[in-house]
N, C-alpha and C. Protein backbone atom coordinates (compact mmCIF):
# COMPACT_ATOMS: atom_id res chain seq x y z
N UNK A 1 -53.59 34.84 -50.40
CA UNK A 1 -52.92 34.99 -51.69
C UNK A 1 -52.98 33.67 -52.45
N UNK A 2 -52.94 34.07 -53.96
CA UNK A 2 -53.19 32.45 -54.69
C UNK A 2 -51.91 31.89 -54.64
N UNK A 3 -51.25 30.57 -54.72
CA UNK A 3 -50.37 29.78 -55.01
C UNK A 3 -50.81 29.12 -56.40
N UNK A 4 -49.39 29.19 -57.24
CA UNK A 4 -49.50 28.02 -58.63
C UNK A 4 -49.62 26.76 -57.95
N UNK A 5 -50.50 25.62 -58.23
CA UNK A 5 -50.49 24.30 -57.73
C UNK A 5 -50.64 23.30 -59.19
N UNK A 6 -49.75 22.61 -59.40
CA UNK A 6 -49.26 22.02 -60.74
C UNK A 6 -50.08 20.89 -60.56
N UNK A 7 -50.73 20.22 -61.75
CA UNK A 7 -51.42 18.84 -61.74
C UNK A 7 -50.77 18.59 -63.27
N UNK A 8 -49.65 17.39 -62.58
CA UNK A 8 -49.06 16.64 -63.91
C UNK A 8 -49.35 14.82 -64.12
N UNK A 9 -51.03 14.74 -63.52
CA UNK A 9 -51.42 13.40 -63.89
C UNK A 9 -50.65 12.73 -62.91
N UNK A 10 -49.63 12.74 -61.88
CA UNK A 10 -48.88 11.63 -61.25
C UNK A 10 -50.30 11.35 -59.89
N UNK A 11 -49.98 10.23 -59.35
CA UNK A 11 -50.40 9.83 -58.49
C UNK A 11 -51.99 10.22 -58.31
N UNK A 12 -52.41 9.51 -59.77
CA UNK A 12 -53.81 8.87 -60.20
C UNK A 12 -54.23 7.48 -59.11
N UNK A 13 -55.37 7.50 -58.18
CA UNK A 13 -55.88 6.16 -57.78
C UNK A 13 -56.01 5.35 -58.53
N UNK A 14 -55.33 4.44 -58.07
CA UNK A 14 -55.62 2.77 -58.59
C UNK A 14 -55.77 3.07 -60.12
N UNK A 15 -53.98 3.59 -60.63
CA UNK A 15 -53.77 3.78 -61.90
C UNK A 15 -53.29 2.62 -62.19
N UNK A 16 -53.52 2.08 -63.74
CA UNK A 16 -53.29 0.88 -64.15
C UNK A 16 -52.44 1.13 -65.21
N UNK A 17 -51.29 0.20 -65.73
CA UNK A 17 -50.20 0.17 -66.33
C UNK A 17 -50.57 0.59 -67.71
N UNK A 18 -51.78 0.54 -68.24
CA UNK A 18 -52.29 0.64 -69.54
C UNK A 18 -52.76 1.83 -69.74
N UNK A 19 -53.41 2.72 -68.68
CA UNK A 19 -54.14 4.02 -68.72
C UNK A 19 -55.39 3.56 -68.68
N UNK A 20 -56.14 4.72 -68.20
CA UNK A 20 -57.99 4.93 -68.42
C UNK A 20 -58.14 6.12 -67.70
N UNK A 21 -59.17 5.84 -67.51
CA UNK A 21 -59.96 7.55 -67.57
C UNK A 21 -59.73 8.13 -66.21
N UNK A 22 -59.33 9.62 -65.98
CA UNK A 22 -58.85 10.25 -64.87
C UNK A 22 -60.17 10.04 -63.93
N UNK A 23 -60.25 9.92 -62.63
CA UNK A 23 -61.41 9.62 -62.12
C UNK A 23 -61.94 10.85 -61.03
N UNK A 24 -63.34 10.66 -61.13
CA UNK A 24 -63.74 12.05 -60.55
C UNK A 24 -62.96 12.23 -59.34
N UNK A 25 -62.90 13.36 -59.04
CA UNK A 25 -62.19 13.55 -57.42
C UNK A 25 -60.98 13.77 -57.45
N UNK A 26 -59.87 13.58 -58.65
CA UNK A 26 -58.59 13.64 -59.00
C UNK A 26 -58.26 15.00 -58.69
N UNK A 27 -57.95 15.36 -57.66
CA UNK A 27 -56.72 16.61 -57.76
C UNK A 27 -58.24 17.69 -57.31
N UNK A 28 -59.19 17.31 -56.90
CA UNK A 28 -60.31 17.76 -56.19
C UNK A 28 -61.14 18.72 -57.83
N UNK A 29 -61.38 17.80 -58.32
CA UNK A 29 -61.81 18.30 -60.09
C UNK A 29 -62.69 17.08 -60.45
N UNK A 30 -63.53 17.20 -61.18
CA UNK A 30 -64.31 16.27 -62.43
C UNK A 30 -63.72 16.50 -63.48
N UNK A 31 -63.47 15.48 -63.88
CA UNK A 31 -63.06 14.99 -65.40
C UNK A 31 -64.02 14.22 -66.28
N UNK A 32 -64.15 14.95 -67.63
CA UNK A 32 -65.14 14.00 -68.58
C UNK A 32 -64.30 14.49 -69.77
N UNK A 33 -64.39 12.94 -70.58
CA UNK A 33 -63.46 12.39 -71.32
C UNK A 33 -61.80 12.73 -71.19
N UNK A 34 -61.50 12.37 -70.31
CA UNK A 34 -60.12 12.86 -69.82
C UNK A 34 -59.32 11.36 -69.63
N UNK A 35 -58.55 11.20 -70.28
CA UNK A 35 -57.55 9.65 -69.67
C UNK A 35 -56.28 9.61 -69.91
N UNK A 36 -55.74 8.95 -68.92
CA UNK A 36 -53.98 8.94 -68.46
C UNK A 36 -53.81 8.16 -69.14
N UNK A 37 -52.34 8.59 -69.50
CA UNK A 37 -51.04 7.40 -70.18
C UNK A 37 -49.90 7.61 -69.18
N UNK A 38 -49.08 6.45 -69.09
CA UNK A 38 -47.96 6.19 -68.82
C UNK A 38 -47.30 6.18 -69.78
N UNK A 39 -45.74 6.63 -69.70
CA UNK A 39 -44.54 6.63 -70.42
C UNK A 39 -44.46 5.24 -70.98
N UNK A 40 -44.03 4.52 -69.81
CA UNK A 40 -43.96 3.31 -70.04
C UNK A 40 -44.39 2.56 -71.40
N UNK A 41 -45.65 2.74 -70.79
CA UNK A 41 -47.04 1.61 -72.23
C UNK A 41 -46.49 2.68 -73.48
N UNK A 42 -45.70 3.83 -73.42
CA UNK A 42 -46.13 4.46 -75.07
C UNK A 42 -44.58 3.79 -75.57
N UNK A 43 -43.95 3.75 -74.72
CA UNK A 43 -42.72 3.31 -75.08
C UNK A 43 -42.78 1.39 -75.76
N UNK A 44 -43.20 0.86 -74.68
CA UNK A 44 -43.78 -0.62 -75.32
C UNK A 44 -44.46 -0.91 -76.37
N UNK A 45 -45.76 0.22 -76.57
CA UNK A 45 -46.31 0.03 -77.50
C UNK A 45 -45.87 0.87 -79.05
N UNK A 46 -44.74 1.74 -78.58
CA UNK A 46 -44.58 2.74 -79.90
C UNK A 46 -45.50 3.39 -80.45
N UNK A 47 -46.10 4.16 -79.69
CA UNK A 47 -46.64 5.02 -79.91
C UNK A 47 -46.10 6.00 -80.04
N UNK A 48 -45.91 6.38 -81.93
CA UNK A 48 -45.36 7.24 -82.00
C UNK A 48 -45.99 8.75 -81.89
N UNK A 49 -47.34 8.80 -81.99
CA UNK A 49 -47.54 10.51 -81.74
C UNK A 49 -47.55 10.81 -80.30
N UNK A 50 -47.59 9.78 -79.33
CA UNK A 50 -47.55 10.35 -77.98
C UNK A 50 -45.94 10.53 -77.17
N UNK A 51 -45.12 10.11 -78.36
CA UNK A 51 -44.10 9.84 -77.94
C UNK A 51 -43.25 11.50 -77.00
N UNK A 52 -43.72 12.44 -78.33
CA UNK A 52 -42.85 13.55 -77.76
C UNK A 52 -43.34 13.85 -76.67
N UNK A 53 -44.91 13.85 -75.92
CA UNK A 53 -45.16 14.53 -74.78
C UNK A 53 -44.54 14.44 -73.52
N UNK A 54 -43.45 13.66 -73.87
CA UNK A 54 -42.98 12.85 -72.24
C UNK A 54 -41.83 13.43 -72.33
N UNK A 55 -41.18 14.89 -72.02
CA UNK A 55 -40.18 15.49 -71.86
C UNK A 55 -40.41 16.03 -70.71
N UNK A 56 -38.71 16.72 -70.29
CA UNK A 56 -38.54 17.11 -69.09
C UNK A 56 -39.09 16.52 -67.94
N UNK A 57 -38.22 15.00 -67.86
CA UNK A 57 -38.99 13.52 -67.18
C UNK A 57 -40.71 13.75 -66.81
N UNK A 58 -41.15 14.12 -67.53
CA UNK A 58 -42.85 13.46 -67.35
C UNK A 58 -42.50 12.10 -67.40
N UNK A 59 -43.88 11.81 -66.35
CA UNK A 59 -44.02 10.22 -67.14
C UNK A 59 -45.28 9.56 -67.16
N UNK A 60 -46.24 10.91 -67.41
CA UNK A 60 -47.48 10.54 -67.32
C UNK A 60 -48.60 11.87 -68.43
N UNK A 61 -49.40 12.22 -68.93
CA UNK A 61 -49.91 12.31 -69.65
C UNK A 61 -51.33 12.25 -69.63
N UNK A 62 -52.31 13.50 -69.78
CA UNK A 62 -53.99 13.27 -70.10
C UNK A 62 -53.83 13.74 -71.38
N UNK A 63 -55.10 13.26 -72.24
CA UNK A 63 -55.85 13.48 -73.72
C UNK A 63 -57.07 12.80 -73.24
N UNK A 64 -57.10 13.55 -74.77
CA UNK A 64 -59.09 13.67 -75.07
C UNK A 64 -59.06 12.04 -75.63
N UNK A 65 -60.30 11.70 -74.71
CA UNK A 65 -60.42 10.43 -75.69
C UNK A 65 -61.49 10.22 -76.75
N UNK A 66 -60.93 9.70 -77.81
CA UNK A 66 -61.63 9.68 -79.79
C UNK A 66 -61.73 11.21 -79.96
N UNK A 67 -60.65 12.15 -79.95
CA UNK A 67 -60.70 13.63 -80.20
C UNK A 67 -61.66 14.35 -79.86
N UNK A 68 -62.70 13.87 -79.05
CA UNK A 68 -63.65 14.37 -78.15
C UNK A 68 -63.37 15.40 -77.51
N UNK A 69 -64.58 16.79 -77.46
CA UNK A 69 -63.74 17.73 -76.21
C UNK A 69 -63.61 17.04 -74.55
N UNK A 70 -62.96 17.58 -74.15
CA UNK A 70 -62.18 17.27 -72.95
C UNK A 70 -62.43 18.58 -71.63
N UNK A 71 -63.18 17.84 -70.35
CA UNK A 71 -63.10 19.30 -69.62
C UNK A 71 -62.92 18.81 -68.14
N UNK A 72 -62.36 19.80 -67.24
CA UNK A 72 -62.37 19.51 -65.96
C UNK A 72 -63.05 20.47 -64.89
N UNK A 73 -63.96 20.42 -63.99
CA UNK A 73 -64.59 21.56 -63.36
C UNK A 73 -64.42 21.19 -61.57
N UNK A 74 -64.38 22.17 -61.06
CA UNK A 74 -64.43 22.23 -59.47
C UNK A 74 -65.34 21.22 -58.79
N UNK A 75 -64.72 20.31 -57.71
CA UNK A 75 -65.90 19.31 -57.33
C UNK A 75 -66.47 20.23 -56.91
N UNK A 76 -65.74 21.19 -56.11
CA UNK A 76 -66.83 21.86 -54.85
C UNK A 76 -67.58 22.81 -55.98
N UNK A 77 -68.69 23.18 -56.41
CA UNK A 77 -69.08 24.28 -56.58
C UNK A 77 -69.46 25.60 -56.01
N UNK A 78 -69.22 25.59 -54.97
CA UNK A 78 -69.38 27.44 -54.03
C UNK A 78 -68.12 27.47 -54.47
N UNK A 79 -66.70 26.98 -54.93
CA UNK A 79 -65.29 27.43 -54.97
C UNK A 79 -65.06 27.78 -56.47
N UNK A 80 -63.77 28.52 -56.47
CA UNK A 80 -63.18 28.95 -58.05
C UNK A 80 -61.97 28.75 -57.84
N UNK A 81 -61.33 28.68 -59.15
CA UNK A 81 -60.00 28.60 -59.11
C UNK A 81 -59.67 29.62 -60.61
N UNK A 82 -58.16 29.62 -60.36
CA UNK A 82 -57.46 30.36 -61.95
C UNK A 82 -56.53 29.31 -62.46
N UNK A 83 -56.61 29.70 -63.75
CA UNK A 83 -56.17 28.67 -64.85
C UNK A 83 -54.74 29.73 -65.27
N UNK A 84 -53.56 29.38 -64.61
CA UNK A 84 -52.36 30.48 -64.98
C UNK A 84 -52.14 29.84 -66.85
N UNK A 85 -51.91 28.56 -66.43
CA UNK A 85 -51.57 28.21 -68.40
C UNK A 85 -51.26 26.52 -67.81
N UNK A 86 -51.03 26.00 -69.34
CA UNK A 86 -51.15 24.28 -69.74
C UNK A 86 -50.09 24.20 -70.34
N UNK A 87 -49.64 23.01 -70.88
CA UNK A 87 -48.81 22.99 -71.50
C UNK A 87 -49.70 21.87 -72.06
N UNK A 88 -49.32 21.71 -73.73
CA UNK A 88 -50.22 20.77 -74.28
C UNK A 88 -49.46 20.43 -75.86
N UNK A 89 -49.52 19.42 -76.51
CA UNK A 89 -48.96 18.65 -77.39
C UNK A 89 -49.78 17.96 -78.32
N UNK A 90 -50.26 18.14 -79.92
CA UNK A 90 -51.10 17.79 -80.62
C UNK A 90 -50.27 16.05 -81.01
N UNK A 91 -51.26 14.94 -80.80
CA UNK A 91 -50.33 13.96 -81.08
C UNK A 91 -50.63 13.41 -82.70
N UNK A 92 -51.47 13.61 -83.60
CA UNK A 92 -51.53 13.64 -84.95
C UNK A 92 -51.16 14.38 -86.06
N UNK A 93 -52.30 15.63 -85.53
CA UNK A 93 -52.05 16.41 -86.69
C UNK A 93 -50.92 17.81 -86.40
N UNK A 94 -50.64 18.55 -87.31
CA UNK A 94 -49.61 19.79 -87.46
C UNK A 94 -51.00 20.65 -87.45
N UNK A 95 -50.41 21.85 -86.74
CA UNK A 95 -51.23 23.32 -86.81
C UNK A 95 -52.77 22.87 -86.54
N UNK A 96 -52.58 22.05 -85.24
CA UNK A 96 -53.90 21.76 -84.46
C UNK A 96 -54.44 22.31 -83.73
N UNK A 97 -55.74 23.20 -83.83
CA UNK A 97 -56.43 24.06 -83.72
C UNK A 97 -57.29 24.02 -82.33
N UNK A 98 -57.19 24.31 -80.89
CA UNK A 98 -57.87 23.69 -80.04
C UNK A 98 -58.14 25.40 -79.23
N UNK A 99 -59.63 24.82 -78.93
CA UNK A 99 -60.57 25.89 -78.48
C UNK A 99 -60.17 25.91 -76.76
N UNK A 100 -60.11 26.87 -76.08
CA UNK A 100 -59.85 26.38 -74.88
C UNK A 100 -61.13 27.23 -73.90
N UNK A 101 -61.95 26.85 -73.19
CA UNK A 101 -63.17 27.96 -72.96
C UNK A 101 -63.10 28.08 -71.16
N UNK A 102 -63.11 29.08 -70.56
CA UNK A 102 -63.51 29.19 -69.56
C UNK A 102 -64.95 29.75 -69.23
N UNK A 103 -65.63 29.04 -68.08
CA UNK A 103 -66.86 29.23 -67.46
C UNK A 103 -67.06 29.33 -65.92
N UNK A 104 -67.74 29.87 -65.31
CA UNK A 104 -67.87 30.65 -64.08
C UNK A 104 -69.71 30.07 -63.68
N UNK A 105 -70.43 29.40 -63.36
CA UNK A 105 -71.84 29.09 -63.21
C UNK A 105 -72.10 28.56 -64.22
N UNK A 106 -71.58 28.21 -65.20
CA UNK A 106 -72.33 27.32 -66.33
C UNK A 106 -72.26 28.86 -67.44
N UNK A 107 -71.88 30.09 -67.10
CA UNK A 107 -71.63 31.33 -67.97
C UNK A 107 -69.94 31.20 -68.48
N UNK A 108 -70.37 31.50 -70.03
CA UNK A 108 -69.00 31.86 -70.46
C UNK A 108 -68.06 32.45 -69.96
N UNK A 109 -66.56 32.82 -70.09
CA UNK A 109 -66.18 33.57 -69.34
C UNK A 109 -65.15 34.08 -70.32
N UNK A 110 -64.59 33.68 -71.12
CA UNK A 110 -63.89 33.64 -72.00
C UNK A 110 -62.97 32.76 -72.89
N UNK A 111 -62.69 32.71 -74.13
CA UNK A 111 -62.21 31.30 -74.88
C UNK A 111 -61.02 32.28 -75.93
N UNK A 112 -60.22 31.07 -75.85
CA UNK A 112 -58.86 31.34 -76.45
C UNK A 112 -58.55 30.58 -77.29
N UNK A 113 -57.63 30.37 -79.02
CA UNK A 113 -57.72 29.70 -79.63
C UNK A 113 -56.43 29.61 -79.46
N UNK A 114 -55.59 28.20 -79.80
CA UNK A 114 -53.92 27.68 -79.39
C UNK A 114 -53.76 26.66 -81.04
N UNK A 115 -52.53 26.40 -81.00
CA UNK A 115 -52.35 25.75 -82.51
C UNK A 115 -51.09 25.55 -81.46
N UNK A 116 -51.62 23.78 -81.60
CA UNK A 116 -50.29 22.22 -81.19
C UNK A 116 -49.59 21.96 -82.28
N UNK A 117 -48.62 21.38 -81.97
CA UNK A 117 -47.76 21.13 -83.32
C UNK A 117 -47.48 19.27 -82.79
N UNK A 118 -46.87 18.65 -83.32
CA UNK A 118 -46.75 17.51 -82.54
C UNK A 118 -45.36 17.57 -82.59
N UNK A 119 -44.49 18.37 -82.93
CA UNK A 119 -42.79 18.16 -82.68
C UNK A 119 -42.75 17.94 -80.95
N UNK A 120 -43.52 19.23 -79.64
CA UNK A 120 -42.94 19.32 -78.60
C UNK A 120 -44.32 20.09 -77.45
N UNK A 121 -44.40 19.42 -76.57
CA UNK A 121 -45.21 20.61 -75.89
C UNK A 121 -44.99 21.90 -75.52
N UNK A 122 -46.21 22.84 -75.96
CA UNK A 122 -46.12 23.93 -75.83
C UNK A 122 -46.91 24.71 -74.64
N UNK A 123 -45.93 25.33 -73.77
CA UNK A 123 -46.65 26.33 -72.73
C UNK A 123 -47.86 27.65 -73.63
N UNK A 124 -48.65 27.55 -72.79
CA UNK A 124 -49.87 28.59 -73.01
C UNK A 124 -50.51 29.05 -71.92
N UNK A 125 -50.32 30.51 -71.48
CA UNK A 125 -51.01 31.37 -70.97
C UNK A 125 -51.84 31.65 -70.84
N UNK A 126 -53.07 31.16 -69.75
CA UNK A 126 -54.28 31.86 -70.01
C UNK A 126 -54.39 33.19 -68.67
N UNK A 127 -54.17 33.07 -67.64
CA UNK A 127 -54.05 34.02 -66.30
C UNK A 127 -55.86 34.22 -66.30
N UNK A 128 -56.57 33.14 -66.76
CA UNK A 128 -57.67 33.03 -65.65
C UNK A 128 -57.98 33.69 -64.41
N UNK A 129 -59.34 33.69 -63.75
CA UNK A 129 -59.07 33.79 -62.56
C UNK A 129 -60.62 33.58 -61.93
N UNK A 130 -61.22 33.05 -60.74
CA UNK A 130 -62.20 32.88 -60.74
C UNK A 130 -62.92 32.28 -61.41
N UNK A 131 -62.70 31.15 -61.67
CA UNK A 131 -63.68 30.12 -63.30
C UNK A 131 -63.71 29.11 -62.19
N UNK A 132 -64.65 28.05 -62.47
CA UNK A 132 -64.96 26.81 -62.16
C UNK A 132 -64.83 25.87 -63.06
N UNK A 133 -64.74 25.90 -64.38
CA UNK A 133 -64.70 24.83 -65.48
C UNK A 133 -64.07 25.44 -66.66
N UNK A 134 -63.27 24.80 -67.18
CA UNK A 134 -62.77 24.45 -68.34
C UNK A 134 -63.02 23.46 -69.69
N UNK A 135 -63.59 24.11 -70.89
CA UNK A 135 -63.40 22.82 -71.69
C UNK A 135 -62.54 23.23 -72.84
N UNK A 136 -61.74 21.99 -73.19
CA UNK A 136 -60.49 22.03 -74.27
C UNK A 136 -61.69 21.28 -75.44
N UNK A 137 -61.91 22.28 -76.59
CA UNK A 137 -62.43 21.33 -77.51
C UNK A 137 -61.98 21.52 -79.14
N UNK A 138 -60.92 20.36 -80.08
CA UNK A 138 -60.03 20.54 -80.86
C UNK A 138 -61.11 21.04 -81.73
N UNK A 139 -60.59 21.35 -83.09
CA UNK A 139 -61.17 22.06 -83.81
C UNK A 139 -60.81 21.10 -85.05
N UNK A 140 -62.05 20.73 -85.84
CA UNK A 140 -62.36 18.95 -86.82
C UNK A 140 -61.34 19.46 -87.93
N UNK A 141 -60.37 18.54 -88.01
CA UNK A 141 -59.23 18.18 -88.92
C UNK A 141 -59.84 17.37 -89.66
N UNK A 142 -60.35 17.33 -91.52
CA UNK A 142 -60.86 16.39 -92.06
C UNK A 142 -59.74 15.71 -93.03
N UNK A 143 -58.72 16.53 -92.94
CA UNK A 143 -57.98 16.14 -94.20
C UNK A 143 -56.95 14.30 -93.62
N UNK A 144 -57.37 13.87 -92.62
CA UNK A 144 -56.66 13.11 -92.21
C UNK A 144 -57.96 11.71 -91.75
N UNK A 145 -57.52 10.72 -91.59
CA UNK A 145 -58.86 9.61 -90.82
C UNK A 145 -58.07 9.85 -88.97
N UNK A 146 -57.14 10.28 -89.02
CA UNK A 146 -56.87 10.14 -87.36
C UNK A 146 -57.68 11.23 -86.89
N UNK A 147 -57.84 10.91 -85.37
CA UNK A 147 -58.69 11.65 -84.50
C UNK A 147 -58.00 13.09 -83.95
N UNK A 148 -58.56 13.85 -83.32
CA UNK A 148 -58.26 14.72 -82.83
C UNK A 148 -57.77 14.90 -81.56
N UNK A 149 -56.93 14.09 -81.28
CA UNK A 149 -56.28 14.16 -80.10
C UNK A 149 -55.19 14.74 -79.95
N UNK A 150 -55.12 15.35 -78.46
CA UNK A 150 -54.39 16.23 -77.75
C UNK A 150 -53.39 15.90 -76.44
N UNK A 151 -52.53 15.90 -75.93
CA UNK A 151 -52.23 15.29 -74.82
C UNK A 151 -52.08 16.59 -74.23
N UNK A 152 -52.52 17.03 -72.57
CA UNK A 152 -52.26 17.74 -71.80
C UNK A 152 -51.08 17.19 -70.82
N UNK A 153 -49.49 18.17 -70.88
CA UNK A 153 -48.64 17.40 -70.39
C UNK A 153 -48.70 18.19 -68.39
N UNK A 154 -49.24 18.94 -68.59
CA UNK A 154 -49.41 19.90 -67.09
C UNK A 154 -50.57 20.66 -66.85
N UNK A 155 -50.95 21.02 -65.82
CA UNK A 155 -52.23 22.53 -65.75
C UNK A 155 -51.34 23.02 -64.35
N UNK A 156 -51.24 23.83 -64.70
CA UNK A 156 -51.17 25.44 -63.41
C UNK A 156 -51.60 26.08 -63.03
N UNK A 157 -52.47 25.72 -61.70
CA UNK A 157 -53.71 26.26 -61.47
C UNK A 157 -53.19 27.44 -60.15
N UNK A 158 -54.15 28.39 -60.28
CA UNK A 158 -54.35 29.25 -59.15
C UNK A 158 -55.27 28.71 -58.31
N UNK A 159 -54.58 28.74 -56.84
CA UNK A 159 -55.46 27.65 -55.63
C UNK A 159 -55.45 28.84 -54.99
């Protein structure tokens, strides 16, 4: 039977006080363009759009880095997993538009469209099942010079 198994960014290898990029092997996944924040540094530095993602004591945080899409896939490839839902937080713009795609062999599998707000993170449902990869990719906001970034505050995976 599947179990929910939560990946909320804590207990990143040889995580550094500043953040960088989630590193392959994390939580038995590849990550490309994927990088951690600490509470901490957003608090020091005032960072105000990342500020709201750190509720219900988080204290840690992935986004896309330079609004780049963002994806994570199975190290093992003979294995699958399900994607129950994310919780995720637009840190710029309002009514931020992000593509979310599942794939199974490098085949589509199905894609869902979500709208972040930056007041609060929002839970989203996907009930996946059998996929190997995921990519989150925002959808180009021109009316602004900030980037398209997203913070993922959780994933709930079916193991």
């Amino acid at each position: 039977s599947l179990r929910i198994s939560t990946i909320n960014f804590a207990q990143i290898p040889r995580a550094i006080k500043n953040g960088g990029h989630i590193p392959n092997g994390y939580a038995g996944f590849n990550w490309e363009n994927a990088y951690y924040m600490f509470e901490d540094f957003v608090k020091a530095r005032q960072l105000k759009g990342f500020t709201n993602a750190f509720v219900n004591s988080r204290q840690y945080v992935a986004y896309n880095g330079r609004g780049d899409s963002m994806s994570f896939s199975l190290c093992d490839q003979s294995k699958t997993f399900g994607l129950h839902s994310f919780e995720a937080i637009s840190i710029y713009h309002e009514d931020f538009k992000l593509s979310v795609a599942a794939y199974r062999v490098d085949v589509l599998f199905d894609t869902k469209f979500v709208m972040l707000t930056t007041a609060k993170a929002t839970t989203f449902e996907m009930d996946w099942e059998q996929i190997d990869k995921v990519v989150f990719k925002p959808e180009r906001n021109l009316e602004t010079l900030k980037p398209e970034t997203f913070a993922l505050t959780c994933l709930n995976l079916l193991l």
